[in-house]
C-alpha atoms as a PDB file:
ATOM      1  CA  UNK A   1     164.541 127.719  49.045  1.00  0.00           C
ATOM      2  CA  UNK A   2     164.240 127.319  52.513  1.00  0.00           C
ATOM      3  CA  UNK A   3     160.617 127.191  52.147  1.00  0.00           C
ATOM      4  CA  UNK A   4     160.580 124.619  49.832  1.00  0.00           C
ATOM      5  CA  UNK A   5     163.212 122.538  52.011  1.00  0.00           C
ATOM      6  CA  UNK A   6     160.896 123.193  54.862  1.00  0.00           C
ATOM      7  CA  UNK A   7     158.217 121.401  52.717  1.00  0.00           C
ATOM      8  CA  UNK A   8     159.438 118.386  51.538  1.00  0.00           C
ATOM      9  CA  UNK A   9     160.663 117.777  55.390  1.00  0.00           C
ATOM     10  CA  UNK A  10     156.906 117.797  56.448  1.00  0.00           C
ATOM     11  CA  UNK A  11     155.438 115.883  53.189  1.00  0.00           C
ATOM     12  CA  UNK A  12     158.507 113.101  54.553  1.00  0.00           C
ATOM     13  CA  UNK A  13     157.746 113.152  57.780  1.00  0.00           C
ATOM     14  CA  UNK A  14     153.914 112.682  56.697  1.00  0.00           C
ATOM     15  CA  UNK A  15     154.903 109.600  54.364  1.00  0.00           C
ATOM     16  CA  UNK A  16     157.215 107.971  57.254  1.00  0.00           C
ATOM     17  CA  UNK A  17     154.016 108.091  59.860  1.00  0.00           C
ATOM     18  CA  UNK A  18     152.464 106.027  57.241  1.00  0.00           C
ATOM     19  CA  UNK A  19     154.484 103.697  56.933  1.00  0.00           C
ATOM     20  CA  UNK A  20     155.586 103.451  60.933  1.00  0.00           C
ATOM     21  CA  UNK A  21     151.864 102.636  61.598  1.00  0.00           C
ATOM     22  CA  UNK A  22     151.580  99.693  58.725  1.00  0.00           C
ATOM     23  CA  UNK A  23     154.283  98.379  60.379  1.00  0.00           C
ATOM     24  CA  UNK A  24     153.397  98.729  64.027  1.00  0.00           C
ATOM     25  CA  UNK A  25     149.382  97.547  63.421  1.00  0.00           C
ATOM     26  CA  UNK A  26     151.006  94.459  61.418  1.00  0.00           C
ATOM     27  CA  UNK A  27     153.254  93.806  63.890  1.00  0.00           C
ATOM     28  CA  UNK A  28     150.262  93.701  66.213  1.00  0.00           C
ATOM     29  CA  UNK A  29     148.560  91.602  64.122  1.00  0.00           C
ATOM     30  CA  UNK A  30     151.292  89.289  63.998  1.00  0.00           C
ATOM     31  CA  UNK A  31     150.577  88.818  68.428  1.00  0.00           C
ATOM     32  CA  UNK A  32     147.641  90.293  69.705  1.00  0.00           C
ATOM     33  CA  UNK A  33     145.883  92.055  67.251  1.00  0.00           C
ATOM     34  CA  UNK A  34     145.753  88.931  65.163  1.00  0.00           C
ATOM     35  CA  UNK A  35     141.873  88.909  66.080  1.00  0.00           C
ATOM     36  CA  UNK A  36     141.468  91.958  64.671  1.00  0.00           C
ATOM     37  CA  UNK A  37     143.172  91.372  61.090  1.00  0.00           C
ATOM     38  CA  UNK A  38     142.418  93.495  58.269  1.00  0.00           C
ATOM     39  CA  UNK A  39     143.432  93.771  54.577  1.00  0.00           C
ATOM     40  CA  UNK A  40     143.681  97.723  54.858  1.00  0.00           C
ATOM     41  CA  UNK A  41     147.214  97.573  56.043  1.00  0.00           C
ATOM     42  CA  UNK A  42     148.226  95.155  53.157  1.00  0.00           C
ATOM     43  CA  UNK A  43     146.534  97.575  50.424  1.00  0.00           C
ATOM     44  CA  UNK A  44     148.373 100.435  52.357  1.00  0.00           C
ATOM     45  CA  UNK A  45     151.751  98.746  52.502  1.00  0.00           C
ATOM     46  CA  UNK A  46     151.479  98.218  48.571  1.00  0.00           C
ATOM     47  CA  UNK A  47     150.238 102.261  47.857  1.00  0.00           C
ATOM     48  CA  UNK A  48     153.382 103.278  49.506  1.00  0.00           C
ATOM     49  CA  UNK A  49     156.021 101.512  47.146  1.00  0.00           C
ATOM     50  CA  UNK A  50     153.967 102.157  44.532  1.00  0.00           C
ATOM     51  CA  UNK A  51     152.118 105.243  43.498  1.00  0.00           C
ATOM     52  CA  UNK A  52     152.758 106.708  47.273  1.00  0.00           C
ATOM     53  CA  UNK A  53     156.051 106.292  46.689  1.00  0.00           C
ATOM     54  CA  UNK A  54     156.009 110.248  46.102  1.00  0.00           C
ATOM     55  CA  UNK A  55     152.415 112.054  46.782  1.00  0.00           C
ATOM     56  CA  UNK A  56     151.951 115.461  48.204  1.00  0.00           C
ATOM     57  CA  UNK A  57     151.897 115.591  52.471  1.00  0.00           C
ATOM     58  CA  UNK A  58     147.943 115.985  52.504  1.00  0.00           C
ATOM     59  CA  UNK A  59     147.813 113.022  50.573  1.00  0.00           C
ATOM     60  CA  UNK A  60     150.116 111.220  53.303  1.00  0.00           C
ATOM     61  CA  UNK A  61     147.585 112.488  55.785  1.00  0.00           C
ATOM     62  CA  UNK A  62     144.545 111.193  54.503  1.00  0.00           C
ATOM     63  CA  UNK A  63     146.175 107.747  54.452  1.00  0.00           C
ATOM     64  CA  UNK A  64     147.382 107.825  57.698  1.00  0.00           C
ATOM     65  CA  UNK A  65     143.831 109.331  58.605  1.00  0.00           C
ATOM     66  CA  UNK A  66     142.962 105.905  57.795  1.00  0.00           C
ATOM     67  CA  UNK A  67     145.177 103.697  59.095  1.00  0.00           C
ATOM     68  CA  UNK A  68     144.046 105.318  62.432  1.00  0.00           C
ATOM     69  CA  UNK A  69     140.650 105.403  62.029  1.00  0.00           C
ATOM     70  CA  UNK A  70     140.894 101.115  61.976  1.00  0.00           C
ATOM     71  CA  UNK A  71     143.474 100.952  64.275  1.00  0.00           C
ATOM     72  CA  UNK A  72     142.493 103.519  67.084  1.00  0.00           C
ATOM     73  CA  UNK A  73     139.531 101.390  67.426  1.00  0.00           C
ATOM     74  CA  UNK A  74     141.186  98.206  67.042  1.00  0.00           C
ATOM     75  CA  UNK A  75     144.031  98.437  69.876  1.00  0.00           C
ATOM     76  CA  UNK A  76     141.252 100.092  72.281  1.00  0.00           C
ATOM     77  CA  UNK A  77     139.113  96.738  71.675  1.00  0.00           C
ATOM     78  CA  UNK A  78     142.516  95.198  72.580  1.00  0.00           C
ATOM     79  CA  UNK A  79     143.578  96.396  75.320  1.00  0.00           C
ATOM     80  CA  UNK A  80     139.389  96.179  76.826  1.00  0.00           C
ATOM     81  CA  UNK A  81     139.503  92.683  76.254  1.00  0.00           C
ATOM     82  CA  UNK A  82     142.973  92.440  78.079  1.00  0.00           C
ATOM     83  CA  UNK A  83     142.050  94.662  80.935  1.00  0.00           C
ATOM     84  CA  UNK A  84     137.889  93.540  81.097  1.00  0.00           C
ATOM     85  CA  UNK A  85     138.284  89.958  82.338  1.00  0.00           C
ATOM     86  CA  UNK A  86     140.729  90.843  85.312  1.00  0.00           C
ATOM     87  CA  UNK A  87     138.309  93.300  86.520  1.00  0.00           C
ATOM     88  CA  UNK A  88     135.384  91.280  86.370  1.00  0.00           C
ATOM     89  CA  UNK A  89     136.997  88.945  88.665  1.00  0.00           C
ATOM     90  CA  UNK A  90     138.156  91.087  90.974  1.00  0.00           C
ATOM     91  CA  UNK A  91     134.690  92.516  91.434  1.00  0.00           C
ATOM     92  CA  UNK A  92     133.059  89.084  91.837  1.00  0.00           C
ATOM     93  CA  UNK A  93     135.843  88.157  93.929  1.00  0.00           C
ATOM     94  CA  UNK A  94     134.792  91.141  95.963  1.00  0.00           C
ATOM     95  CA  UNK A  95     130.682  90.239  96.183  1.00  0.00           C
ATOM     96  CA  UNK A  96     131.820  86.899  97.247  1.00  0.00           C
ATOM     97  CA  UNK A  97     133.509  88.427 100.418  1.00  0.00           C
ATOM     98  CA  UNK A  98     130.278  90.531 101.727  1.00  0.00           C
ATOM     99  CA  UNK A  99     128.338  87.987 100.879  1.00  0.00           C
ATOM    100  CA  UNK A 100     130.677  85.715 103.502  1.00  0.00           C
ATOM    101  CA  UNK A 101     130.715  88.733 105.892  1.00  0.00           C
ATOM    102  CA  UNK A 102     126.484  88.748 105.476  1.00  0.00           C
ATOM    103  CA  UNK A 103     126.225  85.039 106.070  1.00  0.00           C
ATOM    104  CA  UNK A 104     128.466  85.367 109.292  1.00  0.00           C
ATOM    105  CA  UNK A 105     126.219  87.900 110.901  1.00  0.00           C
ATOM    106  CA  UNK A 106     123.287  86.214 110.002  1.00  0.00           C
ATOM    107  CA  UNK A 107     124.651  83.212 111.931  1.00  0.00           C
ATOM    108  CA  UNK A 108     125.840  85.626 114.914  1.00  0.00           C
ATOM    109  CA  UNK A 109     129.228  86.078 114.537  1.00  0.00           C
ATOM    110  CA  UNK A 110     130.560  87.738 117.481  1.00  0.00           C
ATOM    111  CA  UNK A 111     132.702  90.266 114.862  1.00  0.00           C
ATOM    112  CA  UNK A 112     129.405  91.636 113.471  1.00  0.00           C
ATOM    113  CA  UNK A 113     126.976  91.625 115.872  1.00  0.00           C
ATOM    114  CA  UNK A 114     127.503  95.165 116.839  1.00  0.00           C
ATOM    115  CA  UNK A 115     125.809  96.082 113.224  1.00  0.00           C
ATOM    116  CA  UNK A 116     122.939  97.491 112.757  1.00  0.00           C
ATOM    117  CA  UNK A 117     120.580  95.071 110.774  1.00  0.00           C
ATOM    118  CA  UNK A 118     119.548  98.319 108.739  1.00  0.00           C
ATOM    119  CA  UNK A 119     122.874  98.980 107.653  1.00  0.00           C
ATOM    120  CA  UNK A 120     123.474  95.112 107.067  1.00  0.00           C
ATOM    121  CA  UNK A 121     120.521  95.106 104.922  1.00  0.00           C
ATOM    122  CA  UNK A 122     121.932  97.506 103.095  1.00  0.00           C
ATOM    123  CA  UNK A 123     124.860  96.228 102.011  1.00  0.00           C
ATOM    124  CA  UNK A 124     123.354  92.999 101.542  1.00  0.00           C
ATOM    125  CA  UNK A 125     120.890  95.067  98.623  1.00  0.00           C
ATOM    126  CA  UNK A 126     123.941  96.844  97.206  1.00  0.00           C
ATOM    127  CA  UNK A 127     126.030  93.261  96.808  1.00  0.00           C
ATOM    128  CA  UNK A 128     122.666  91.429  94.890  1.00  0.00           C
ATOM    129  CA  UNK A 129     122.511  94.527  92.741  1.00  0.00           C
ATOM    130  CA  UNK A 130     125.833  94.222  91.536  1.00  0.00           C
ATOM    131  CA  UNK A 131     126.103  90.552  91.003  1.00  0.00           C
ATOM    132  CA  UNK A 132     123.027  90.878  88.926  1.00  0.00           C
ATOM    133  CA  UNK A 133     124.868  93.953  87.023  1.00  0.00           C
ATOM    134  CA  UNK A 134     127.752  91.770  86.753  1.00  0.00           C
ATOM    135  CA  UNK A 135     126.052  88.558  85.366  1.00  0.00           C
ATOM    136  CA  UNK A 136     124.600  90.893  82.890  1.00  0.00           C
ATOM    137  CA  UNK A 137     127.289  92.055  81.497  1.00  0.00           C
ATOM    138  CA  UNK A 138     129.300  89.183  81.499  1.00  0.00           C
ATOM    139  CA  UNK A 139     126.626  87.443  79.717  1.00  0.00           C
ATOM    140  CA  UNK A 140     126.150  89.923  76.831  1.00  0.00           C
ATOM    141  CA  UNK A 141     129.825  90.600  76.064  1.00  0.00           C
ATOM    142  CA  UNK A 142     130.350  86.478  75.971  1.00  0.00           C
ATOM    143  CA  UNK A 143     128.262  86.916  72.822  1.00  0.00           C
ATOM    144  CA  UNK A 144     130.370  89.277  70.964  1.00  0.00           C
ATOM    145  CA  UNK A 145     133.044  88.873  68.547  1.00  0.00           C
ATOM    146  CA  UNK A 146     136.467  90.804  69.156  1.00  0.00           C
ATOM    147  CA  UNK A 147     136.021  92.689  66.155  1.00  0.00           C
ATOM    148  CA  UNK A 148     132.599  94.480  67.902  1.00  0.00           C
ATOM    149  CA  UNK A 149     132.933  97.555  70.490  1.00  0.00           C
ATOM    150  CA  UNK A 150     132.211  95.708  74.056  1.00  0.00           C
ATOM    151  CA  UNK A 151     128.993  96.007  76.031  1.00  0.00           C
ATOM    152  CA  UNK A 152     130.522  97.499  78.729  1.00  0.00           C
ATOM    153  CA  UNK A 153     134.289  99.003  79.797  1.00  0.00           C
ATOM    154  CA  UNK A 154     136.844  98.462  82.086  1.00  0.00           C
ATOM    155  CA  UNK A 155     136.943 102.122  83.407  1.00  0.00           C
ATOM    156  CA  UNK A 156     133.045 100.995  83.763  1.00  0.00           C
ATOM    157  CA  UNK A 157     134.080  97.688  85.614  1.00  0.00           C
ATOM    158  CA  UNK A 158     136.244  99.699  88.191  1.00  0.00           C
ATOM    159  CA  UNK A 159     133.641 102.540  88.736  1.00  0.00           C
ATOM    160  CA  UNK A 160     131.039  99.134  89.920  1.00  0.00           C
ATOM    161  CA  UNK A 161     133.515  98.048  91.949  1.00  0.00           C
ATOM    162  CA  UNK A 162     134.398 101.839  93.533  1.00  0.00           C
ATOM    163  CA  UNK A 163     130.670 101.926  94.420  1.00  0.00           C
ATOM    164  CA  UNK A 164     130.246  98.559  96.153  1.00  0.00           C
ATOM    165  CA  UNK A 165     133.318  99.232  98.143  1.00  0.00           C
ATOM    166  CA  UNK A 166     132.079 102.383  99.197  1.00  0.00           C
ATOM    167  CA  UNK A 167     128.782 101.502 100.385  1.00  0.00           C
ATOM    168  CA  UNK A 168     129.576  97.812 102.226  1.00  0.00           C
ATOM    169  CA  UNK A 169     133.369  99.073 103.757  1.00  0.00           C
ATOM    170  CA  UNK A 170     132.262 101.512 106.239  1.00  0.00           C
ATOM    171  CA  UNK A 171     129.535  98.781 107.546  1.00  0.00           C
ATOM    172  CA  UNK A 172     131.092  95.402 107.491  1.00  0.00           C
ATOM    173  CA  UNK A 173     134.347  97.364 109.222  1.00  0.00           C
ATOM    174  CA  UNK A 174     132.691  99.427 111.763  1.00  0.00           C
ATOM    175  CA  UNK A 175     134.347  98.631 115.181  1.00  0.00           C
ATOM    176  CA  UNK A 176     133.065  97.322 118.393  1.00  0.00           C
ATOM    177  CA  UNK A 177     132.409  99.820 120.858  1.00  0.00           C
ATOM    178  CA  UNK A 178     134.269  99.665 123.565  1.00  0.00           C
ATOM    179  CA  UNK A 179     133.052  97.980 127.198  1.00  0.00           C
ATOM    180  CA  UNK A 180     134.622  99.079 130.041  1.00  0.00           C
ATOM    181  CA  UNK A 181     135.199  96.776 133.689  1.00  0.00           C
ATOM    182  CA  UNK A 182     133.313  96.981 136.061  1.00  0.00           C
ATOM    183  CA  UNK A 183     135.440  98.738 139.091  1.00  0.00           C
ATOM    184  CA  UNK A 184     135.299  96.002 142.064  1.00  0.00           C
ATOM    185  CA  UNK A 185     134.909  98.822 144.938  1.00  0.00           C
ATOM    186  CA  UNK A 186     135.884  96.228 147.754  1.00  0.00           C
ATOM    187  CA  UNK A 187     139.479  96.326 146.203  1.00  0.00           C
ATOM    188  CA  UNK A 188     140.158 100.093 146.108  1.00  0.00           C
ATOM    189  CA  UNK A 189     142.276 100.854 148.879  1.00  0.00           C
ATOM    190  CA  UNK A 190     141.327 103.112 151.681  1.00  0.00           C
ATOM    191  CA  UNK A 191     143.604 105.559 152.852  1.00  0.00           C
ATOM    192  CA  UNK A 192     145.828 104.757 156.018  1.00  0.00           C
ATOM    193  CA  UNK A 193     144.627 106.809 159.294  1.00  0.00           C
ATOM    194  CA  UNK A 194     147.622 108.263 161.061  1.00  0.00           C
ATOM    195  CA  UNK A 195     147.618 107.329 164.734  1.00  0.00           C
ATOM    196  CA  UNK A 196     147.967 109.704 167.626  1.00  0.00           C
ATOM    197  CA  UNK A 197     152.025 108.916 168.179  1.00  0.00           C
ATOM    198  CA  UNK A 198     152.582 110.178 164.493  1.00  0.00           C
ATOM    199  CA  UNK A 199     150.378 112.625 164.933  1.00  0.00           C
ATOM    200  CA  UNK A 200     152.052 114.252 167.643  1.00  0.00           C
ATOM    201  CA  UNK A 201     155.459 113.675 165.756  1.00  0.00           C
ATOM    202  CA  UNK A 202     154.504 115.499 162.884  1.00  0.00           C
ATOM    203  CA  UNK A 203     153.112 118.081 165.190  1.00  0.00           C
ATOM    204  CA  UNK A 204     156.949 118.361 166.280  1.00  0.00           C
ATOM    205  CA  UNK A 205     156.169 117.248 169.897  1.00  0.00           C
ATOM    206  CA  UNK A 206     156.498 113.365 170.597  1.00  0.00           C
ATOM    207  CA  UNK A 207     158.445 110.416 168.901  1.00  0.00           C
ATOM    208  CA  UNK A 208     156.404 108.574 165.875  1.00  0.00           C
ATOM    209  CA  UNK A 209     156.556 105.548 168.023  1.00  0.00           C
ATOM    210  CA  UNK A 210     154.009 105.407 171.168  1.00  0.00           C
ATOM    211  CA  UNK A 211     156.828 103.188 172.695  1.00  0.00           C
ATOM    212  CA  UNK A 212     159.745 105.977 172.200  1.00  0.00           C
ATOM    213  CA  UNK A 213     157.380 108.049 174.267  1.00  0.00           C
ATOM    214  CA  UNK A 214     156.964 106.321 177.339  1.00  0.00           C
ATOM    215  CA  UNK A 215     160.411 104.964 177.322  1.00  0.00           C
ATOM    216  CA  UNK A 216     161.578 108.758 177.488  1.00  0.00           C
ATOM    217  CA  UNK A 217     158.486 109.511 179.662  1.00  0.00           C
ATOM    218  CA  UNK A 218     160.510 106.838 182.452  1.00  0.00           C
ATOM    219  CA  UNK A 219     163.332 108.497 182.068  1.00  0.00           C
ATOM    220  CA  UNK A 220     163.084 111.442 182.853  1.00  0.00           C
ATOM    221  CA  UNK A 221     161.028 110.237 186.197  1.00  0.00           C
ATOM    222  CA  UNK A 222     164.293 108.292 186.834  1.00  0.00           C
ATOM    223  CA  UNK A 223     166.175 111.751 187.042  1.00  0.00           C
ATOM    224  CA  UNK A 224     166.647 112.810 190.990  1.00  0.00           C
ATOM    225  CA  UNK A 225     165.820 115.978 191.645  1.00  0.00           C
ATOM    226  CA  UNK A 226     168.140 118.664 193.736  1.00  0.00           C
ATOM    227  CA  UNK A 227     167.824 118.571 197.168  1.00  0.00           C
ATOM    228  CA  UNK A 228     166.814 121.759 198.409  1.00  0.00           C
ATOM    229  CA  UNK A 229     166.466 121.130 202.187  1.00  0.00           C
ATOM    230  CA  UNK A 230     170.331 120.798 202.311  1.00  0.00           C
ATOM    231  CA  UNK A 231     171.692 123.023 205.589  1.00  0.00           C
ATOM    232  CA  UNK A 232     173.435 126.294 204.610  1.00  0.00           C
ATOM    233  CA  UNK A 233     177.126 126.332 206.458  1.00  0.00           C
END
């Protein structure tokens, strides 16, 4: 019993993905997918409340085997032609800036001058490359129909524009070296020679002042001395 319940849970379960991706694909096709419009959901939509109104589970997953295999492909075409256009411009937006940055140092811009011309050729060979690989693809997936796999992917758009970025960044960004002053020698400061008074004050003798020195020098010359020759009583 319970293996039977166990059963007829999966073969529903089986049957309701069916019919869950009939109805998300047409609602799809209803908006966005409408490019990509197909009768197989229709025929599918009519199996199920007819003779798939009760099938076996493997039966439900063959049928949903199907739907997939046309929609996987279809919603992946999708979302590449969402996602494909926005990258291309942001890569040609981003040749268009090196090639500015090339053109300035050519003309000798101060802000790239420092460059190597090597390493500016460089960059300058890695930008024509990839406007060429651009214009390419561009150009061959113009001529395709939304129902055909694209020429070439986003994940392949973003990869291009990885590389350029890697090779032109660490030229076009490299910084100046620096350039230090001259020193002007006839404005460093010489030291101060101490003169003989301070001298002889720090030697602890005399004032720091040549004036306090003589001024005591007078008076102690001023000072009488004892008279010695003075007559005993």
């Amino acid at each position: 019993m319970i293996l039977q319940d166990q059963h007829e849970k999966e073969r529903n379960n089986a049957k309701n993905a069916v019919e869950e991706h009939v109805y998300y694909y047409r609602h799809k096709l209803e908006g966005p997918f409408r490019k990509f419009l197909s009768a197989l959901l229709t025929l599918t939509e009519d199996w199920l409340y007819d003779e798939g109104e009760d099938q076996d589970k493997q039966v439900y997953m063959d049928k949903l085997a199907e739907i997939q295999k046309l929609g996987t492909p279809v919603q992946e075409r999708y979302e590449e032609a969402e996602q494909r256009p926005k990258l291309f411009e942001e890569l040609t937006s981003k040749t268009q800036s090196y090639v500015k940055i090339i053109e300035d140092y050519r003309n000798g811009d101060d802000n790239y001058t420092h460059i190597d011309t090597q390493d500016m050729e460089k960059v300058s060979k890695c930008v024509k490359e990839t406007q060429e690989w651009l214009a390419n693809m561009k150009n061959t997936q113009d001529k395709l129909s939304y129902d055909q796999d694209p020429v070439v992917r986003s994940s392949e758009i973003h990869a291009k524009l990885q590389e350029l970025e890697s090779a032109c960044e660490p030229v076009v960004t490299k910084p100046k070296p620096r350039v230090e002053s001259p020193v002007d020698e006839s404005k460093q400061m010489k030291p101060e020679e101490d003169s003989p008074a301070q001298t002889t004050w720090e030697n602890g003798t005399f004032s720091t002042e040549v004036e306090d020195v003589t001024l005591k020098q007078e008076g102690l010359q001023k000072i009488e001395k004892p008279n010695l020759s003075m007559e005993l009583d």
